[in-house]
C-alpha atoms as a PDB file:
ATOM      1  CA  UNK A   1     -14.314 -10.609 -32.127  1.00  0.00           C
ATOM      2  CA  UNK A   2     -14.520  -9.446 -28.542  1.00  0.00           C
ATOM      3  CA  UNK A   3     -11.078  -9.778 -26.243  1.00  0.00           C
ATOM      4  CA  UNK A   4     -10.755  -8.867 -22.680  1.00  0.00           C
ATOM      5  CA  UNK A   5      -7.936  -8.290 -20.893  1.00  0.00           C
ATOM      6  CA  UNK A   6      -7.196  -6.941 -16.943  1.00  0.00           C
ATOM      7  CA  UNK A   7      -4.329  -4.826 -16.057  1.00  0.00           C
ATOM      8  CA  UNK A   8      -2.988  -3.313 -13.625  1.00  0.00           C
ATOM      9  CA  UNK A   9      -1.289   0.110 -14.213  1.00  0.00           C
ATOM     10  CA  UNK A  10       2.289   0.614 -12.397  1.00  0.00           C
ATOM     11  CA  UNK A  11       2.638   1.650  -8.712  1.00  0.00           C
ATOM     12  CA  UNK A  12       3.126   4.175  -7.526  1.00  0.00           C
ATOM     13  CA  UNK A  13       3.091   5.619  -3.753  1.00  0.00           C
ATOM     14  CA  UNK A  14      -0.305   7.436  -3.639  1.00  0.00           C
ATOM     15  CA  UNK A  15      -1.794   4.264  -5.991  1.00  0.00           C
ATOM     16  CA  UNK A  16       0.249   1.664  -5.001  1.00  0.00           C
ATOM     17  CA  UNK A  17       0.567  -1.709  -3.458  1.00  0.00           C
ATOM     18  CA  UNK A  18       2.428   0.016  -0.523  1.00  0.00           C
ATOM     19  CA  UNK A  19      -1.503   1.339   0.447  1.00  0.00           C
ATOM     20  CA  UNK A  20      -3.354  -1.365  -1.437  1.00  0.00           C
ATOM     21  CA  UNK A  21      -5.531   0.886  -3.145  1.00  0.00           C
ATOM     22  CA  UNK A  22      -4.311   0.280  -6.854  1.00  0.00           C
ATOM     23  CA  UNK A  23      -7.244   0.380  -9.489  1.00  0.00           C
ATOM     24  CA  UNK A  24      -7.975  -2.562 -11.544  1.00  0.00           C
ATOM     25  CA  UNK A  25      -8.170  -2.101 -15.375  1.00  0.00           C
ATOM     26  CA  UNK A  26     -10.460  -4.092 -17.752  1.00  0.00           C
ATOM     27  CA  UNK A  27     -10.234  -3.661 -21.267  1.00  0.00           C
ATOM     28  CA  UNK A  28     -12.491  -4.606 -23.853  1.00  0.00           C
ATOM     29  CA  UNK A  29     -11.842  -4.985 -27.610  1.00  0.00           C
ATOM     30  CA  UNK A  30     -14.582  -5.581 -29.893  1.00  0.00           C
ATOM     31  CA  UNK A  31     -13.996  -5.938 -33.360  1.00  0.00           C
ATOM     32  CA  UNK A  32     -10.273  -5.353 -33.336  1.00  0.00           C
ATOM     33  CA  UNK A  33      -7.135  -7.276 -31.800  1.00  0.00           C
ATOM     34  CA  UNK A  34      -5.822  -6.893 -28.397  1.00  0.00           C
ATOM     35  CA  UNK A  35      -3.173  -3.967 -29.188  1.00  0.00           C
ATOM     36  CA  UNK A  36       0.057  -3.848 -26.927  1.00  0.00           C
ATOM     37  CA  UNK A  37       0.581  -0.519 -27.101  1.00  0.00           C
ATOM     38  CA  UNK A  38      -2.775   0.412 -26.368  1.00  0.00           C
ATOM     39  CA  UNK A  39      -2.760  -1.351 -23.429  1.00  0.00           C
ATOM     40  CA  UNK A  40       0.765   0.042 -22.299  1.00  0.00           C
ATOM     41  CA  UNK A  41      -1.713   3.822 -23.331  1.00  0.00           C
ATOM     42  CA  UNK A  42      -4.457   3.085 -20.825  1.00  0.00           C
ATOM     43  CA  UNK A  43      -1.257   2.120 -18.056  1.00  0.00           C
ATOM     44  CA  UNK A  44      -0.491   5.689 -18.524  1.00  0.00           C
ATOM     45  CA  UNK A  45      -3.365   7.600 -18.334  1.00  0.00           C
ATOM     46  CA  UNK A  46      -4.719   5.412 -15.727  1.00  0.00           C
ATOM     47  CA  UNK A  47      -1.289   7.213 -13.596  1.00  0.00           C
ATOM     48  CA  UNK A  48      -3.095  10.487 -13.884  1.00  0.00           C
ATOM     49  CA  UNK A  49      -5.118   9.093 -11.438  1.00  0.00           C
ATOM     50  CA  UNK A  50      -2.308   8.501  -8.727  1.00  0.00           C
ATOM     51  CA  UNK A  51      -3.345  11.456  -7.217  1.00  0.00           C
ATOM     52  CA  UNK A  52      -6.617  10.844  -6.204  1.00  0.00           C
ATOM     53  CA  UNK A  53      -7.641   8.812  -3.286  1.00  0.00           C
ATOM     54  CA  UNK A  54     -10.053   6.116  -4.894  1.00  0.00           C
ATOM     55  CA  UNK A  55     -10.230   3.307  -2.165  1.00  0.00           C
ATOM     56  CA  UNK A  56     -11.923   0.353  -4.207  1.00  0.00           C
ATOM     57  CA  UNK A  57     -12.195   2.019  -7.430  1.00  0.00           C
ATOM     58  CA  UNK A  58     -12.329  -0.355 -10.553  1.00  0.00           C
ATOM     59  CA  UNK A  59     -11.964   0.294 -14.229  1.00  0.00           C
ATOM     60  CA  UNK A  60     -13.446  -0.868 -17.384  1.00  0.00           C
ATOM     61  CA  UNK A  61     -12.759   0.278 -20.708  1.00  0.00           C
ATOM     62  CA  UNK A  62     -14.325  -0.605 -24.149  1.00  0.00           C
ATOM     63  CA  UNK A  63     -12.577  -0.041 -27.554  1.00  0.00           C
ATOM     64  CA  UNK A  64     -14.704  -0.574 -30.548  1.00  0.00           C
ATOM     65  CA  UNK A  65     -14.348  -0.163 -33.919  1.00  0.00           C
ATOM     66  CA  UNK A  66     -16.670   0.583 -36.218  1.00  0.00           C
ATOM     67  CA  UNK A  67     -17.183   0.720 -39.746  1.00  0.00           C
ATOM     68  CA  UNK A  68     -14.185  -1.844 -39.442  1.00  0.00           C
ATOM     69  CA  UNK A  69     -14.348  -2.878 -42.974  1.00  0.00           C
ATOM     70  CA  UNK A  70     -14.223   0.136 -44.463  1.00  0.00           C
ATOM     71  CA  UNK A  71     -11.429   2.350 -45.484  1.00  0.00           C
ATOM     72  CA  UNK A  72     -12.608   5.424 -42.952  1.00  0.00           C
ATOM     73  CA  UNK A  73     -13.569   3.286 -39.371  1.00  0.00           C
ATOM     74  CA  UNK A  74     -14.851   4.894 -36.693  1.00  0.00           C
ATOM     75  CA  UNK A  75     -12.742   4.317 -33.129  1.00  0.00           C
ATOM     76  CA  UNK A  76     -15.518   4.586 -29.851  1.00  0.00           C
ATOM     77  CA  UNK A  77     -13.481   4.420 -26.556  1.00  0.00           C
ATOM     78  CA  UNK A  78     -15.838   4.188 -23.375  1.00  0.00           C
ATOM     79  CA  UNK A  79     -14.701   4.460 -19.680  1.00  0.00           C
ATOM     80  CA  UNK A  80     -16.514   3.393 -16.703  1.00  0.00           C
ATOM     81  CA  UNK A  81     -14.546   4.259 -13.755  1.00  0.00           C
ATOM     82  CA  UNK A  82     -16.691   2.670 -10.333  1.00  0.00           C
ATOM     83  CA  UNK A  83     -16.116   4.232  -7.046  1.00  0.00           C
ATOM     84  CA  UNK A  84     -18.086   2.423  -4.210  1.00  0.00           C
ATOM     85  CA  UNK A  85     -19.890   4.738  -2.059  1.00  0.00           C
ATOM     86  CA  UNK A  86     -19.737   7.564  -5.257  1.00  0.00           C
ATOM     87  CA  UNK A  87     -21.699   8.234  -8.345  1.00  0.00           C
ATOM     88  CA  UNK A  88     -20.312   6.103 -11.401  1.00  0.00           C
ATOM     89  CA  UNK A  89     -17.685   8.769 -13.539  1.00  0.00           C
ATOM     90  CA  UNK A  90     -18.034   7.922 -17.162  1.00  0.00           C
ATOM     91  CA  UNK A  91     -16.621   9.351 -20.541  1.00  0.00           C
ATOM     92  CA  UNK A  92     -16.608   8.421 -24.055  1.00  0.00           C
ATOM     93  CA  UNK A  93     -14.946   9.287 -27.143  1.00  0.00           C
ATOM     94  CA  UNK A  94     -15.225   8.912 -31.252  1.00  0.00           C
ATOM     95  CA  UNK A  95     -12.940   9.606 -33.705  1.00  0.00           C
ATOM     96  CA  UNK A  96     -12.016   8.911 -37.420  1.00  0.00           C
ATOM     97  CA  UNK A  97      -9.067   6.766 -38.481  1.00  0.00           C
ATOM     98  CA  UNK A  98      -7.894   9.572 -40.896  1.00  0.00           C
ATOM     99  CA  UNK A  99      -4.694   8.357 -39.351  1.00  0.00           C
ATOM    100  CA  UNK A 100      -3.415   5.624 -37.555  1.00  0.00           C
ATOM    101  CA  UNK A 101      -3.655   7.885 -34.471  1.00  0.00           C
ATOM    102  CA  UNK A 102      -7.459   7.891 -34.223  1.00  0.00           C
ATOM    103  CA  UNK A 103      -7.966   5.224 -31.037  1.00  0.00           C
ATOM    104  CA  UNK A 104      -5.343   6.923 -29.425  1.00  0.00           C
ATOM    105  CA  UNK A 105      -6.890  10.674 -29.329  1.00  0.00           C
ATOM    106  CA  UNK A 106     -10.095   9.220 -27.826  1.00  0.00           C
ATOM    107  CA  UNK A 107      -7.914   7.174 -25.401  1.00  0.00           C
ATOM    108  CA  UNK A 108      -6.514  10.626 -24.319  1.00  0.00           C
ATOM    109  CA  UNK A 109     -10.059  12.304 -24.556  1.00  0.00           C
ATOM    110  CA  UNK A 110     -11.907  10.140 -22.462  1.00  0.00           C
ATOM    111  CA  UNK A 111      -9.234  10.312 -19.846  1.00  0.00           C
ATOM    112  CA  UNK A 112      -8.851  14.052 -19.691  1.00  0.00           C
ATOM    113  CA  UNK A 113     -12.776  13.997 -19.054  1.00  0.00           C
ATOM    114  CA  UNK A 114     -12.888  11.528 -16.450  1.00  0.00           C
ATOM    115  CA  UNK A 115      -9.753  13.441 -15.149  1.00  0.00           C
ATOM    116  CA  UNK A 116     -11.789  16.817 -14.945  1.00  0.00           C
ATOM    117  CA  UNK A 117     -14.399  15.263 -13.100  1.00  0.00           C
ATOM    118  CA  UNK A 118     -12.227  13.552 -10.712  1.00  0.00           C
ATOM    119  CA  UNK A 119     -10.730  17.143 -10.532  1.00  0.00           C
ATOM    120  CA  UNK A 120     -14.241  18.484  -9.859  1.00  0.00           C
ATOM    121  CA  UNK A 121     -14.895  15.726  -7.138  1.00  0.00           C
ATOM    122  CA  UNK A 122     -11.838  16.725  -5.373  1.00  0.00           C
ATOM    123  CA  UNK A 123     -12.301  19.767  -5.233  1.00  0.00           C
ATOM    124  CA  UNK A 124     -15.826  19.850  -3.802  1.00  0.00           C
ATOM    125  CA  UNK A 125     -14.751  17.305  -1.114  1.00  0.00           C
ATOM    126  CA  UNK A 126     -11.591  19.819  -0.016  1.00  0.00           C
ATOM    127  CA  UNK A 127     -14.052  22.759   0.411  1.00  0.00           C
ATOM    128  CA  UNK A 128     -16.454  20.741   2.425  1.00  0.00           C
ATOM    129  CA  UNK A 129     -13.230  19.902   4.335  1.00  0.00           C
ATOM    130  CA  UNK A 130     -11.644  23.383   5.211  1.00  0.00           C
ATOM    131  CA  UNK A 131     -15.417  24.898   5.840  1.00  0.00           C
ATOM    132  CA  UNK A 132     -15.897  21.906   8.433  1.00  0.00           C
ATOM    133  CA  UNK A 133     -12.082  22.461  10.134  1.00  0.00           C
ATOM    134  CA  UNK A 134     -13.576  26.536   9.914  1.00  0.00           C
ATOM    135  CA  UNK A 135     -16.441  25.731  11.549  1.00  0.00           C
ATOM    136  CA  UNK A 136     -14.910  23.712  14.242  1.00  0.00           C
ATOM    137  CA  UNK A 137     -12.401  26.256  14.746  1.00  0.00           C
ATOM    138  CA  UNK A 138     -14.997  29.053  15.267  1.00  0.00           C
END
Protein backbone atom coordinates (compact mmCIF):
# COMPACT_ATOMS: atom_id res chain seq x y z
CA UNK A 1 0.00 0.00 0.00
CA UNK A 2 1.78 3.14 -1.12
CA UNK A 3 -0.08 6.76 -0.31
CA UNK A 4 1.18 10.10 -1.25
CA UNK A 5 0.28 13.12 -0.01
CA UNK A 6 1.70 17.07 -0.61
CA UNK A 7 1.77 19.60 2.06
CA UNK A 8 2.63 22.58 2.66
CA UNK A 9 4.09 23.48 6.13
CA UNK A 10 2.68 26.89 7.78
CA UNK A 11 4.05 30.37 6.87
CA UNK A 12 5.93 32.03 8.18
CA UNK A 13 7.86 35.46 7.25
CA UNK A 14 11.34 34.15 6.23
CA UNK A 15 9.32 30.89 4.46
CA UNK A 16 6.30 32.34 3.62
CA UNK A 17 3.85 33.27 0.98
CA UNK A 18 4.66 36.97 1.79
CA UNK A 19 8.27 36.05 -0.27
CA UNK A 20 6.93 33.09 -2.20
CA UNK A 21 9.61 30.91 -1.32
CA UNK A 22 7.62 28.26 0.84
CA UNK A 23 8.92 24.57 0.35
CA UNK A 24 6.67 21.98 -0.95
CA UNK A 25 6.33 18.70 1.06
CA UNK A 26 5.70 15.21 -0.46
CA UNK A 27 5.14 12.40 1.64
CA UNK A 28 5.24 8.92 0.90
CA UNK A 29 3.76 5.98 2.87
CA UNK A 30 4.48 2.58 1.90
CA UNK A 31 3.12 -0.14 3.70
CA UNK A 32 1.31 1.83 6.35
CA UNK A 33 -1.74 4.40 6.35
CA UNK A 34 -1.53 8.01 5.77
CA UNK A 35 -1.07 9.14 9.61
CA UNK A 36 -2.46 12.69 10.59
CA UNK A 37 -0.27 13.34 13.07
CA UNK A 38 2.64 12.44 11.23
CA UNK A 39 1.91 14.66 8.73
CA UNK A 40 1.07 17.61 11.23
CA UNK A 41 5.25 16.10 12.56
CA UNK A 42 6.89 16.75 9.20
CA UNK A 43 4.79 20.55 9.24
CA UNK A 44 6.96 21.10 12.17
CA UNK A 45 10.21 20.14 11.49
CA UNK A 46 9.91 21.33 8.04
CA UNK A 47 9.65 25.14 10.26
CA UNK A 48 13.20 24.52 11.32
CA UNK A 49 13.88 25.37 8.03
CA UNK A 50 12.29 28.99 8.10
CA UNK A 51 15.50 30.23 8.58
CA UNK A 52 17.24 29.36 5.69
CA UNK A 53 16.93 31.01 2.39
CA UNK A 54 15.99 28.00 -0.01
CA UNK A 55 14.53 29.78 -3.18
CA UNK A 56 12.86 26.72 -5.09
CA UNK A 57 13.62 24.11 -2.67
CA UNK A 58 11.22 21.00 -2.73
CA UNK A 59 10.71 18.16 -0.34
CA UNK A 60 10.06 14.55 -0.46
CA UNK A 61 9.81 12.25 2.27
CA UNK A 62 9.36 8.39 2.40
CA UNK A 63 8.00 6.46 5.47
CA UNK A 64 8.25 2.76 5.26
CA UNK A 65 7.63 0.14 7.35
CA UNK A 66 9.13 -2.86 7.49
CA UNK A 67 8.79 -6.10 8.95
CA UNK A 68 5.07 -4.75 9.06
CA UNK A 69 3.63 -8.01 10.00
CA UNK A 70 5.55 -8.73 12.68
CA UNK A 71 5.33 -7.85 16.27
CA UNK A 72 8.93 -5.79 16.24
CA UNK A 73 8.64 -3.56 12.60
CA UNK A 74 11.22 -1.66 11.53
CA UNK A 75 10.25 2.33 10.76
CA UNK A 76 12.84 3.78 7.64
CA UNK A 77 12.18 7.57 7.21
CA UNK A 78 14.11 9.07 4.09
CA UNK A 79 14.41 12.82 3.18
CA UNK A 80 15.33 14.28 -0.03
CA UNK A 81 15.42 17.91 0.31
CA UNK A 82 16.23 19.50 -3.65
CA UNK A 83 17.78 22.83 -3.89
CA UNK A 84 18.19 23.97 -7.60
CA UNK A 85 21.52 25.28 -8.30
CA UNK A 86 22.91 23.08 -4.91
CA UNK A 87 23.96 19.58 -4.22
CA UNK A 88 20.83 17.33 -3.23
CA UNK A 89 20.82 17.25 1.08
CA UNK A 90 19.62 13.86 2.08
CA UNK A 91 19.13 11.92 5.46
CA UNK A 92 17.67 8.78 6.58
CA UNK A 93 16.67 7.12 9.62
CA UNK A 94 15.68 3.43 11.19
CA UNK A 95 14.30 2.59 14.21
CA UNK A 96 12.41 -0.22 16.13
CA UNK A 97 8.76 0.00 17.12
CA UNK A 98 9.68 -1.02 20.75
CA UNK A 99 7.13 1.70 21.23
CA UNK A 100 4.64 3.43 19.45
CA UNK A 101 7.17 6.30 19.24
CA UNK A 102 9.54 4.61 16.77
CA UNK A 103 8.49 6.64 13.27
CA UNK A 104 8.53 9.60 15.17
CA UNK A 105 12.37 9.51 16.51
CA UNK A 106 13.52 8.95 12.90
CA UNK A 107 11.14 11.78 11.81
CA UNK A 108 13.16 13.95 14.31
CA UNK A 109 16.55 12.25 13.28
CA UNK A 110 16.47 12.76 9.79
CA UNK A 111 15.53 16.35 10.29
CA UNK A 112 18.19 17.28 12.78
CA UNK A 113 20.67 15.85 10.02
CA UNK A 114 19.40 17.61 7.16
CA UNK A 115 19.23 20.59 9.66
CA UNK A 116 23.10 20.29 10.41
CA UNK A 117 23.89 20.31 6.95
CA UNK A 118 21.77 23.15 6.08
CA UNK A 119 23.64 24.63 9.15
CA UNK A 120 26.94 23.67 7.50
CA UNK A 121 25.81 25.21 4.07
CA UNK A 122 25.09 28.40 5.73
CA UNK A 123 27.73 28.78 7.28
CA UNK A 124 30.24 28.25 4.47
CA UNK A 125 28.21 30.67 2.25
CA UNK A 126 28.44 33.58 5.25
CA UNK A 127 32.28 33.19 5.35
CA UNK A 128 32.62 33.38 1.65
CA UNK A 129 30.43 36.48 2.20
CA UNK A 130 32.31 38.58 4.93
CA UNK A 131 35.90 37.47 3.24
CA UNK A 132 34.45 38.96 -0.17
CA UNK A 133 32.92 42.40 1.72
CA UNK A 134 36.90 42.12 3.44
CA UNK A 135 38.37 41.95 0.39
CA UNK A 136 36.47 44.69 -1.22
CA UNK A 137 37.00 46.78 1.68
CA UNK A 138 40.83 46.37 1.57
Amino acid sequence: MNTSTQIRPATSYFNGLETGSYIPVEIQFRHMKESKRVQWLVEQMMEKFDKYPLPGAKAYIVIDETHHRETTGIFQVKVKLSVPGERLYVAHSMEKTGMHDGVYSAIADVFDSIEKQLVKRHGRRSRRRISRVIEQAA
